[in-house]
Protein backbone atom coordinates (compact mmCIF):
# COMPACT_ATOMS: atom_id res chain seq x y z
CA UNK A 1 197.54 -238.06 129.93
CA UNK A 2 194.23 -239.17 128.26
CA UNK A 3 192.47 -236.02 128.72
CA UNK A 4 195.41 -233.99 127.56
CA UNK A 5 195.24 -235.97 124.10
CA UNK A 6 191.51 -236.15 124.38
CA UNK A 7 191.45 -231.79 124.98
CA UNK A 8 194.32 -232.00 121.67
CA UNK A 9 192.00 -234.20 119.36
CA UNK A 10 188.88 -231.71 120.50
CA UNK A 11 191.29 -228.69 119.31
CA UNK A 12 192.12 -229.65 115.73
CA UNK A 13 188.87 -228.93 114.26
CA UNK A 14 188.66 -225.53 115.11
CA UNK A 15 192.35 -225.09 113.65
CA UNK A 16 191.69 -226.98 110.12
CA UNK A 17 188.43 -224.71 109.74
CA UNK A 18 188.37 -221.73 107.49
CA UNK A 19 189.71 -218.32 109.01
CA UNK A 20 187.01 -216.31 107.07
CA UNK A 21 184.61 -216.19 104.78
CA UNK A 22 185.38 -216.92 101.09
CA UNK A 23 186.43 -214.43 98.81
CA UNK A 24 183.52 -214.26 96.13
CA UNK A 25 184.70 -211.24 94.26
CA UNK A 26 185.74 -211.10 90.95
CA UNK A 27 188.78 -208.26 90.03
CA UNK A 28 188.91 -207.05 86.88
CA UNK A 29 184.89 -207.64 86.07
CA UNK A 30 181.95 -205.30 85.77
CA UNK A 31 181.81 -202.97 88.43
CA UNK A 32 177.77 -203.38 90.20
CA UNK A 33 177.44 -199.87 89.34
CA UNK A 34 177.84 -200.61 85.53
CA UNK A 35 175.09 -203.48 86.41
CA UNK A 36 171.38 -202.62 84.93
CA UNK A 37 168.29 -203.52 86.50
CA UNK A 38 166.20 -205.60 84.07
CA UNK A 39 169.13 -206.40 81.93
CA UNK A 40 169.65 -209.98 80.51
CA UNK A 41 172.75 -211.76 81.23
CA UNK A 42 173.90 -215.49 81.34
CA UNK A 43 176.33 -217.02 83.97
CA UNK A 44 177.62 -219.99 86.05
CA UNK A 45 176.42 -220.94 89.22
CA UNK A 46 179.58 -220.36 91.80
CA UNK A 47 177.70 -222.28 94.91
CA UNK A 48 174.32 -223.23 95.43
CA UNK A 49 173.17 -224.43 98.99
CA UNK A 50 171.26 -223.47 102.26
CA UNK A 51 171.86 -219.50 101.54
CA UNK A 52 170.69 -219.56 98.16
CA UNK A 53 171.91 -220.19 94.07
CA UNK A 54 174.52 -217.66 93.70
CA UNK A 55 175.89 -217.52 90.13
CA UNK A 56 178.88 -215.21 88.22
CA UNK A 57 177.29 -213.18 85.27
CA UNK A 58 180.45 -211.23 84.74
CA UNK A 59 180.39 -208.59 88.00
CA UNK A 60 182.68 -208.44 90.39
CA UNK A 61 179.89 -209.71 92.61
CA UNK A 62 178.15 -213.18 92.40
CA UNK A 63 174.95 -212.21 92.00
CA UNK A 64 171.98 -214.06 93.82
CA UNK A 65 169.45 -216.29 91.77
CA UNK A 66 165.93 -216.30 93.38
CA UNK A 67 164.56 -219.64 92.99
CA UNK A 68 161.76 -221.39 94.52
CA UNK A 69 163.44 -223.45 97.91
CA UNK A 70 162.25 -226.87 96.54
CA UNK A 71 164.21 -226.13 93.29
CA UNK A 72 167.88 -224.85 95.36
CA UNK A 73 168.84 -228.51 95.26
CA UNK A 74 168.53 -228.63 91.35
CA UNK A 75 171.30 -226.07 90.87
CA UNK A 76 174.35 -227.38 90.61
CA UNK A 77 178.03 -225.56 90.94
CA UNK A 78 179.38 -225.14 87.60
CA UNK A 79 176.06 -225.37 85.75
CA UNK A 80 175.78 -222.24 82.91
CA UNK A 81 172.81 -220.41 82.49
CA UNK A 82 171.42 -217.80 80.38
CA UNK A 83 168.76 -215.59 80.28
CA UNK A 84 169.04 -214.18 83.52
CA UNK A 85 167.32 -211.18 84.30
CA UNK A 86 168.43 -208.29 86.94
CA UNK A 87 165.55 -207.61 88.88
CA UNK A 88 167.90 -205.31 91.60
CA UNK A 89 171.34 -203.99 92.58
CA UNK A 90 172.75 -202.37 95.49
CA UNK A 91 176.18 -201.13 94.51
CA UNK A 92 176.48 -199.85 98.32
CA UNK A 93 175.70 -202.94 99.92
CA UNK A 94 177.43 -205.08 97.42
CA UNK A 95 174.17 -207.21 96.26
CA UNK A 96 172.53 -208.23 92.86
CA UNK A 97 169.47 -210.23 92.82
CA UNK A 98 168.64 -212.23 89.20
CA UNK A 99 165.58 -214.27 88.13
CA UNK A 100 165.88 -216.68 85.97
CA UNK A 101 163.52 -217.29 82.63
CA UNK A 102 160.57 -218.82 83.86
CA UNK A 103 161.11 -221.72 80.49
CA UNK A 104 164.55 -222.55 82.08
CA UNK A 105 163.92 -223.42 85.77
CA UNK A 106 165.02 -226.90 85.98
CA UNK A 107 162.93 -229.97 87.62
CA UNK A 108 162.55 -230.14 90.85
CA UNK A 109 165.26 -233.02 92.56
């Protein structure tokens, strides 16, 4: 009987994790194909961890911020930021890359 419970408590886990990934789109904004490279544009950072600062600048894509690695940490969800420039987009494969202004990176954590 142990085991049984022990096997049951081993289970739960995999049932309370998520059964995808997360729906980062955003209907009814800027299609990427309406996106323009080296175009300024301000947003809010949607998630910021191991994969990157990705932020929502109004597309129906969050786009990703390329920041330095020791500087990831810094970025926290929520946080708004402007300046933002579009250095590329891939409307096929659903990507957008920004930089931020070089006056506005924050200190490293």
């Amino acid at each position: 009987e142990e085991e049984e419970e022990e096997e049951e408590e081993e289970g739960e886990p995999e049932e309370t994790k998520a059964t995808g990934p997360k729906d980062w789109s955003h209907p009814g904004a800027a299609l990427l194909e309406e996106i323009e490279v080296d175009a300024v544009y301000d947003g809010v950072v949607t998630n910021a961890g191991q994969y990157g600062v990705f932020v929502d600048f109004g597309a129906v894509k969050d786009g990703l911020l390329r920041v330095p690695l020791n500087l990831r940490r810094a970025y926290k969800k929520g946080m708004e930021l402007k300046g933002l420039t579009c250095v590329s987009c891939d409307p096929d494969a659903g990507k957008v890359v920004l930089v931020p202004d070089e006056g506005d990176l924050p200190e490293p954590p």
